[in-house]
N, C-alpha and C. Protein backbone atom coordinates (compact mmCIF):
# COMPACT_ATOMS: atom_id res chain seq x y z
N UNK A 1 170.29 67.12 82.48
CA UNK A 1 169.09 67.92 82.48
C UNK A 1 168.18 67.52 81.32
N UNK A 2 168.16 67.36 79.94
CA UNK A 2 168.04 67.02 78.85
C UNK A 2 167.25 65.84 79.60
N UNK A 3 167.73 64.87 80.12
CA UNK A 3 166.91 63.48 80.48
C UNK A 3 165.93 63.96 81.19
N UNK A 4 166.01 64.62 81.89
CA UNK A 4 164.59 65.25 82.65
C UNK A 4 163.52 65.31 81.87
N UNK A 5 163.74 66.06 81.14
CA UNK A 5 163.12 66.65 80.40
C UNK A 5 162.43 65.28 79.78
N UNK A 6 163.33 64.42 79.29
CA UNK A 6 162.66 63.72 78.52
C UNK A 6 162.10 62.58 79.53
N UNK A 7 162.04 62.66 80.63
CA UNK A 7 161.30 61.24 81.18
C UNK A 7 159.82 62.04 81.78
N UNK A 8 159.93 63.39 81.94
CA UNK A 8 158.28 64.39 81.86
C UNK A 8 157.42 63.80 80.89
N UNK A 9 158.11 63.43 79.89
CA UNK A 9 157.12 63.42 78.96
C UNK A 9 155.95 62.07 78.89
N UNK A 10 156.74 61.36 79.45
CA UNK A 10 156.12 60.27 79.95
C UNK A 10 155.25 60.66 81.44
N UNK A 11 155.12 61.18 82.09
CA UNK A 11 154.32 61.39 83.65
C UNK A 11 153.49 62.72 82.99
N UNK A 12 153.27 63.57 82.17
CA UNK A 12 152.64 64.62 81.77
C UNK A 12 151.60 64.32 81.56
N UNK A 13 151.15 63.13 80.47
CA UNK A 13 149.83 62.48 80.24
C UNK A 13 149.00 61.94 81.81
N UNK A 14 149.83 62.05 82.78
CA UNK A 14 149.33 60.78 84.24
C UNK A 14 148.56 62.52 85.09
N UNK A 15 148.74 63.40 84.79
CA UNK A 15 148.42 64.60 85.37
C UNK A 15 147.00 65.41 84.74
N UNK A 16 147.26 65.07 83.17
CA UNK A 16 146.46 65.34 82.26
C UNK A 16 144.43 65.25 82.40
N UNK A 17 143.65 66.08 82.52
CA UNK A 17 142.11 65.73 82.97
C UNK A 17 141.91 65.03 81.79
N UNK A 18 140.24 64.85 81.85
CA UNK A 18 140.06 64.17 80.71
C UNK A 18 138.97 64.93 79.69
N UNK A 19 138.89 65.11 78.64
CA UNK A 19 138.26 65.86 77.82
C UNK A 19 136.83 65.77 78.14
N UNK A 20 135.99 67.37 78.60
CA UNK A 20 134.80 67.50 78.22
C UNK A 20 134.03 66.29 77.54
N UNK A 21 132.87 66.39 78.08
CA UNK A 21 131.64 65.53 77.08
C UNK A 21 130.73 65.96 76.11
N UNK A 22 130.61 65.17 74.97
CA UNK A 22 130.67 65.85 74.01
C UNK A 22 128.98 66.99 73.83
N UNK A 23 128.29 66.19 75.01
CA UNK A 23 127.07 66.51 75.34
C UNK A 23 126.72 67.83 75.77
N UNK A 24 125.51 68.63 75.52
CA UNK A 24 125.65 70.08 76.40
C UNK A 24 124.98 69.16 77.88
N UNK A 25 125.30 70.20 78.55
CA UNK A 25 124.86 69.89 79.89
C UNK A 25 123.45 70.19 79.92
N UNK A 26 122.80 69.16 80.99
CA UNK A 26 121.07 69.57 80.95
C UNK A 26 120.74 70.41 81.30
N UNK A 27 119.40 70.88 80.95
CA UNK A 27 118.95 71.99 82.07
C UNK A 27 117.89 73.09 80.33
N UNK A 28 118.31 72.47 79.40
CA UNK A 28 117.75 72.97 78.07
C UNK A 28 118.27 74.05 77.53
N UNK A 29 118.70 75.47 78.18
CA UNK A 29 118.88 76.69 78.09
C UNK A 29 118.17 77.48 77.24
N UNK A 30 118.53 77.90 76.12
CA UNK A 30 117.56 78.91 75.60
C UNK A 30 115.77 78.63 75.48
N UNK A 31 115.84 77.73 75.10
CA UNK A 31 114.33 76.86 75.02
C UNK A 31 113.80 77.32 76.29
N UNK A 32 114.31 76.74 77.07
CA UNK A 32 113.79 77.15 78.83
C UNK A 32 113.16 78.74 78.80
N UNK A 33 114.39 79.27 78.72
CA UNK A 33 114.36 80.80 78.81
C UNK A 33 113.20 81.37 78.00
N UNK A 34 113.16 80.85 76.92
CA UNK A 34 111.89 81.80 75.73
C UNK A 34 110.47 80.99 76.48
N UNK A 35 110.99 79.93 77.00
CA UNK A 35 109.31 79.61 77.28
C UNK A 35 109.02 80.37 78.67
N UNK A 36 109.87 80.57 79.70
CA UNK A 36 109.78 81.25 80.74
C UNK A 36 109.43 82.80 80.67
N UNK A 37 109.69 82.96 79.75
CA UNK A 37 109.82 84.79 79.55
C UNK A 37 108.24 85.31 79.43
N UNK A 38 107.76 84.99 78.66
CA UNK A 38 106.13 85.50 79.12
C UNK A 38 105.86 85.38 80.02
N UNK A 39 105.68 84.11 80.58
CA UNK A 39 105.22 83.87 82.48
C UNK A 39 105.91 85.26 83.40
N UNK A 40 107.11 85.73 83.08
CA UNK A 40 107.66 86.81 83.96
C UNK A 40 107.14 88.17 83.55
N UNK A 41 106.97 88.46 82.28
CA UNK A 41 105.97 89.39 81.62
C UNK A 41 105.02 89.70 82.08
N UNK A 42 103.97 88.31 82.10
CA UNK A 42 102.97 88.25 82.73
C UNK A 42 103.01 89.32 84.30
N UNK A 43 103.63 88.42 84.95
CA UNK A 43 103.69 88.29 86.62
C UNK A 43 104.38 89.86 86.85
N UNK A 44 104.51 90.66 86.20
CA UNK A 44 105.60 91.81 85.92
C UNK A 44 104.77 92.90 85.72
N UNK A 45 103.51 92.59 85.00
CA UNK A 45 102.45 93.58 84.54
C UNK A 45 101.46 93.39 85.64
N UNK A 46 100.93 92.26 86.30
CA UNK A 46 100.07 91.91 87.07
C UNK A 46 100.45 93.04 88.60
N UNK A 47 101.60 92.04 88.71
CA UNK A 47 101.74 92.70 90.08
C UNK A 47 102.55 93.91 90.64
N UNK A 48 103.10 94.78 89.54
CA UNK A 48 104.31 95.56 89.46
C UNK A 48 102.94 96.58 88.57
N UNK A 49 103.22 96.39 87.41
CA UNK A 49 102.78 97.52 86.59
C UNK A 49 101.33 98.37 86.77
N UNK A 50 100.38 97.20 86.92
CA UNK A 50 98.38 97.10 86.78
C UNK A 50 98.45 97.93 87.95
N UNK A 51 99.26 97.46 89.32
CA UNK A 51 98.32 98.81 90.75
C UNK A 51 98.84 100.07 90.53
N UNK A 52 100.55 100.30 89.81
CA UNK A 52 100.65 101.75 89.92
C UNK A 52 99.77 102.40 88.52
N UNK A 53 99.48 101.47 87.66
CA UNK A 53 98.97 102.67 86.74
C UNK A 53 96.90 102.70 87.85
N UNK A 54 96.53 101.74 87.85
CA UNK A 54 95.35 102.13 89.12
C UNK A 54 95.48 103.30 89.99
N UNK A 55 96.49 103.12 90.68
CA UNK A 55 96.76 104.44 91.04
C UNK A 55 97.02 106.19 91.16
N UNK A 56 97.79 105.88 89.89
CA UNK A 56 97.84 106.85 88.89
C UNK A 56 96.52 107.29 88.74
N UNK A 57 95.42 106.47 88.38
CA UNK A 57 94.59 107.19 87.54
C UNK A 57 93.47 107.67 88.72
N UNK A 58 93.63 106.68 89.77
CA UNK A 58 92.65 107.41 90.57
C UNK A 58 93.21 108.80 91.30
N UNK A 59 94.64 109.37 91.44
CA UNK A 59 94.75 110.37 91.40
C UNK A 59 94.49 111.47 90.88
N UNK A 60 94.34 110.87 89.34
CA UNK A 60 93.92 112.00 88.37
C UNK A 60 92.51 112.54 88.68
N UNK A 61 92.18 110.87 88.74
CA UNK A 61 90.40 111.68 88.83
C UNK A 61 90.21 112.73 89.83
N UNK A 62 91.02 112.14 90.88
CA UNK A 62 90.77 112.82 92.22
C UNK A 62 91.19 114.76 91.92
N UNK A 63 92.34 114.82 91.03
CA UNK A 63 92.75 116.16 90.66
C UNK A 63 91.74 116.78 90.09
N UNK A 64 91.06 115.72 89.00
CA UNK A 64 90.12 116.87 88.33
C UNK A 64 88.51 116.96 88.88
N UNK A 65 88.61 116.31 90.10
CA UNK A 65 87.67 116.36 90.73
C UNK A 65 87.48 117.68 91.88
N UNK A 66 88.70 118.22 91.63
CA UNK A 66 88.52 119.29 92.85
C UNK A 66 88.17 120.55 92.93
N UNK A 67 87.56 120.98 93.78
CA UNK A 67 86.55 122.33 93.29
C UNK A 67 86.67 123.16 95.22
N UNK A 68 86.21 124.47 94.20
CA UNK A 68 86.30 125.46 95.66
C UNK A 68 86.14 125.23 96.91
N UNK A 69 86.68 125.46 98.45
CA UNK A 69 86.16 125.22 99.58
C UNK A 69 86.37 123.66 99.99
N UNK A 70 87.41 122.86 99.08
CA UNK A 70 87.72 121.43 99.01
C UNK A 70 88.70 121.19 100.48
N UNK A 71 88.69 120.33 101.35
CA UNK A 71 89.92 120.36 101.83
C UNK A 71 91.06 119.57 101.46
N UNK A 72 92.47 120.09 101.61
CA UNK A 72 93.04 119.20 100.96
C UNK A 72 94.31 118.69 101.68
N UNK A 73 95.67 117.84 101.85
CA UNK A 73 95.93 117.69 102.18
C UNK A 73 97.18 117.91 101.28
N UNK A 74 98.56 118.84 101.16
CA UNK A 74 99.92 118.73 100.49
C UNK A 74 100.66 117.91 100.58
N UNK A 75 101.78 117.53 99.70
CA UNK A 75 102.49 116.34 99.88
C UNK A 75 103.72 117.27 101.01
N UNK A 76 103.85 118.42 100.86
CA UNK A 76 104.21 118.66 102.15
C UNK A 76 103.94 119.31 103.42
N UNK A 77 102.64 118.27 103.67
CA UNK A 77 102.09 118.61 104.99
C UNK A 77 101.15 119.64 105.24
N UNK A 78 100.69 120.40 103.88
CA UNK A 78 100.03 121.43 104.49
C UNK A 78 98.47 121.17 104.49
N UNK A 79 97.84 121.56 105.47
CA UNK A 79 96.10 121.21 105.67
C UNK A 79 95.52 122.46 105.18
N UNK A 80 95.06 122.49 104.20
CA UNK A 80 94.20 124.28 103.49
C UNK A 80 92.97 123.72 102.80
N UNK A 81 92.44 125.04 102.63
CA UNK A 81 91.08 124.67 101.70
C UNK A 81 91.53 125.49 100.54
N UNK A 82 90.59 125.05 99.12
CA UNK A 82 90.76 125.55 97.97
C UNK A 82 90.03 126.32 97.84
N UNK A 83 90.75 127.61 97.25
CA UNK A 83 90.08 129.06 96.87
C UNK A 83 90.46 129.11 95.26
N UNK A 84 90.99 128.78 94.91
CA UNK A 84 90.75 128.81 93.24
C UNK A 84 91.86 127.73 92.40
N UNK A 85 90.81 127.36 91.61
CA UNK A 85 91.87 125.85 90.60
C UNK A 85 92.02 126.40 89.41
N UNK A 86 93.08 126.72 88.61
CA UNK A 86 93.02 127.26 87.41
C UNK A 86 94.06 125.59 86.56
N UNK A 87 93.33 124.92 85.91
CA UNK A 87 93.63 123.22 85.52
C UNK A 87 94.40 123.82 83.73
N UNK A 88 94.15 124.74 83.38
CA UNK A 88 95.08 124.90 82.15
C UNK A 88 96.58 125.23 82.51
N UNK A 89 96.48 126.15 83.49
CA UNK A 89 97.89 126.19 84.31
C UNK A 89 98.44 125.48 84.81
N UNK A 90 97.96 124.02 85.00
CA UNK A 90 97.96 122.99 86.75
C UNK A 90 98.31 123.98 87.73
N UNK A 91 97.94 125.18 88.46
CA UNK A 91 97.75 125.64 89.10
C UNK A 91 96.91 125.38 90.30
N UNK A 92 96.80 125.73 91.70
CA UNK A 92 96.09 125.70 92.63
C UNK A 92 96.32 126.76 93.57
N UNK A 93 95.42 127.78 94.46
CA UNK A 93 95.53 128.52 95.07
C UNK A 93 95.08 127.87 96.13
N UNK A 94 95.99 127.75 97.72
CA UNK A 94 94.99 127.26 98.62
C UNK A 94 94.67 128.23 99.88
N UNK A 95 93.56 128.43 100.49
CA UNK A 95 93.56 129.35 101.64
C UNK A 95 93.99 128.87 102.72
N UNK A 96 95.39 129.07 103.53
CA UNK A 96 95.60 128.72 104.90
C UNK A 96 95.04 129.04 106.22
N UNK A 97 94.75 130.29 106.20
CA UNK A 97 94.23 130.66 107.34
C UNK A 97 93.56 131.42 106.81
N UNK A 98 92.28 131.58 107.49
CA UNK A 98 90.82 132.42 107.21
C UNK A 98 91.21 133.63 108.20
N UNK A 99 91.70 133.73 109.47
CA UNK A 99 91.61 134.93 109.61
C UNK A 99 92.59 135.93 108.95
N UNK A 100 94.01 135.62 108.52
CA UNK A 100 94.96 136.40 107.85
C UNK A 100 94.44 136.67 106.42
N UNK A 101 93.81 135.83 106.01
CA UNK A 101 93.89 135.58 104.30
C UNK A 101 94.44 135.41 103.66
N UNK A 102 95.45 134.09 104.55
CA UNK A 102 96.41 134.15 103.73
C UNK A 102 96.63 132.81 102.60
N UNK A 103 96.86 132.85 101.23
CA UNK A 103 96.92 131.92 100.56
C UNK A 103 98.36 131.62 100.01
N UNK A 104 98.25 130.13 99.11
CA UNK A 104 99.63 130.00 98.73
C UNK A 104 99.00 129.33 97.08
N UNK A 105 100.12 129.44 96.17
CA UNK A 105 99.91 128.90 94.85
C UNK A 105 100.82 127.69 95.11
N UNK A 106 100.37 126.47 94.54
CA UNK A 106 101.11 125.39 94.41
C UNK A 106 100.39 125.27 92.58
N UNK A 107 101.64 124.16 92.11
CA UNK A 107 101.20 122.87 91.29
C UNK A 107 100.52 122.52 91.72
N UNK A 108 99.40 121.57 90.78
CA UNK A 108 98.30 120.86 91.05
C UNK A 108 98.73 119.30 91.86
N UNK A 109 99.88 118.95 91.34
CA UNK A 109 100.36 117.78 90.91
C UNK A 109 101.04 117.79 92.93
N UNK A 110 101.07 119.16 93.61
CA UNK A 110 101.32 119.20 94.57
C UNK A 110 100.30 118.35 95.91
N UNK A 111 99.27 118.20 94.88
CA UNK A 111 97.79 117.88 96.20
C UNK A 111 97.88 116.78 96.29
N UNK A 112 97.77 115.82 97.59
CA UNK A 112 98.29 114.37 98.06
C UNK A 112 96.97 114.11 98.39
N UNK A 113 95.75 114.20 99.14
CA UNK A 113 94.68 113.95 99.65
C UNK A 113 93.81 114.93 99.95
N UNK A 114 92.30 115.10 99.11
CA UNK A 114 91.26 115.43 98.73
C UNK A 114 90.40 114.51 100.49
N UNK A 115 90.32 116.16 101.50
CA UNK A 115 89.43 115.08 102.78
C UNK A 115 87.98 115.30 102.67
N UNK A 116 87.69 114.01 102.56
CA UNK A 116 85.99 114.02 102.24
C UNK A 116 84.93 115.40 103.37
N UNK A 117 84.26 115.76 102.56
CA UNK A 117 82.99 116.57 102.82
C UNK A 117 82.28 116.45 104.00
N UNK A 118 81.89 116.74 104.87
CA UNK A 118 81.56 116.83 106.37
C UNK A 118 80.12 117.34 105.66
N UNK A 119 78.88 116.87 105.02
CA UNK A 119 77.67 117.79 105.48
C UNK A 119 77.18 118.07 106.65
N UNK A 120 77.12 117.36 107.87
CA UNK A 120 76.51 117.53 108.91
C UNK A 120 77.39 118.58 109.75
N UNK A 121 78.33 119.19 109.19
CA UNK A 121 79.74 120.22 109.80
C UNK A 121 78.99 121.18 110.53
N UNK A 122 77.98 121.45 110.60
CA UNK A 122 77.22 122.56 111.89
C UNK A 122 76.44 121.56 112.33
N UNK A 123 75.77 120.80 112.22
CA UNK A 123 75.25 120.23 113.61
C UNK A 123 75.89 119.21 114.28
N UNK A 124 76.14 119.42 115.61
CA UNK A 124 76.63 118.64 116.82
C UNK A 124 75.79 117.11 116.77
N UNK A 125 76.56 115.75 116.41
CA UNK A 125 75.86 114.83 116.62
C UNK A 125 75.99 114.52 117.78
N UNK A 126 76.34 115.02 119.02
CA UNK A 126 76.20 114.33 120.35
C UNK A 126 74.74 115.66 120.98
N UNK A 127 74.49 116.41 120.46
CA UNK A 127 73.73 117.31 121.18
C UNK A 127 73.37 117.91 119.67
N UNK A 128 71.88 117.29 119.70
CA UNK A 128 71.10 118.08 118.29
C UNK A 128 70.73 118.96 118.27
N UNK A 129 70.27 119.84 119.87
CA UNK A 129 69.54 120.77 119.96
C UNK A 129 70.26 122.11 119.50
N UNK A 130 71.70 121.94 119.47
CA UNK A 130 72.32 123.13 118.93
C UNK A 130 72.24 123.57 117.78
């Protein structure tokens, strides 16, 4: 058994890989990375960050743009007009139905779509004479 052993020692080296190079592998790494990293910054604020804060803000305006008799649209679904905005509270009162009287209080932050103003709302554009 002992001889075994010792004639391994000779075939151990024939199995053996061969040592790494002493070189890093290409491709640059950190260098790469720090020069890449603004470009993703960039491209990160452009197209990710810049439309939701746009957004954002044209909501706001749209909030503090809203005034009595507004129609509005809830983020859950409800179609009412505005009967009173109290904006230190973010409060909103809206009227649902005109013949009950009946209203509801939401958050401000509740109103999804402000529907544009109808002036011509009493006269019939297919028949003027009315």
């Amino acid at each position: 058994m002992t001889m075994l052993f010792a004639y391994m020692g000779y075939f151990i080296p024939l199995f053996a890989q061969d040592a790494p190079p002493a070189t890093p592998p290409p491709g640059g790494g950190l260098t790469v990375i720090l020069f890449m990293l603004p470009f993703f910054v960039i491209f990160y604020w452009l197209f990710m960050l810049r439309p939701q804060q746009r957004q954002e803000e044209k909501h706001r305006k749209m909030l503090n743009s809203l005034e009595k008799n507004d129609r509005v649209l809830t983020v859950g679904g409800i179609i009412a007009a505005i009967h009173s905005v109290d904006k230190e509270k973010n409060e909103i009162v809206l009227k649902v139905d005109d013949s009950n009287g009946t209203k509801i209080k939401f958050h401000l932050s509740a109103i999804d779509t402000v529907f544009p103003k109808d002036k011509d709302k009493d006269v019939d554009k297919t028949n003027p004479t009315k």
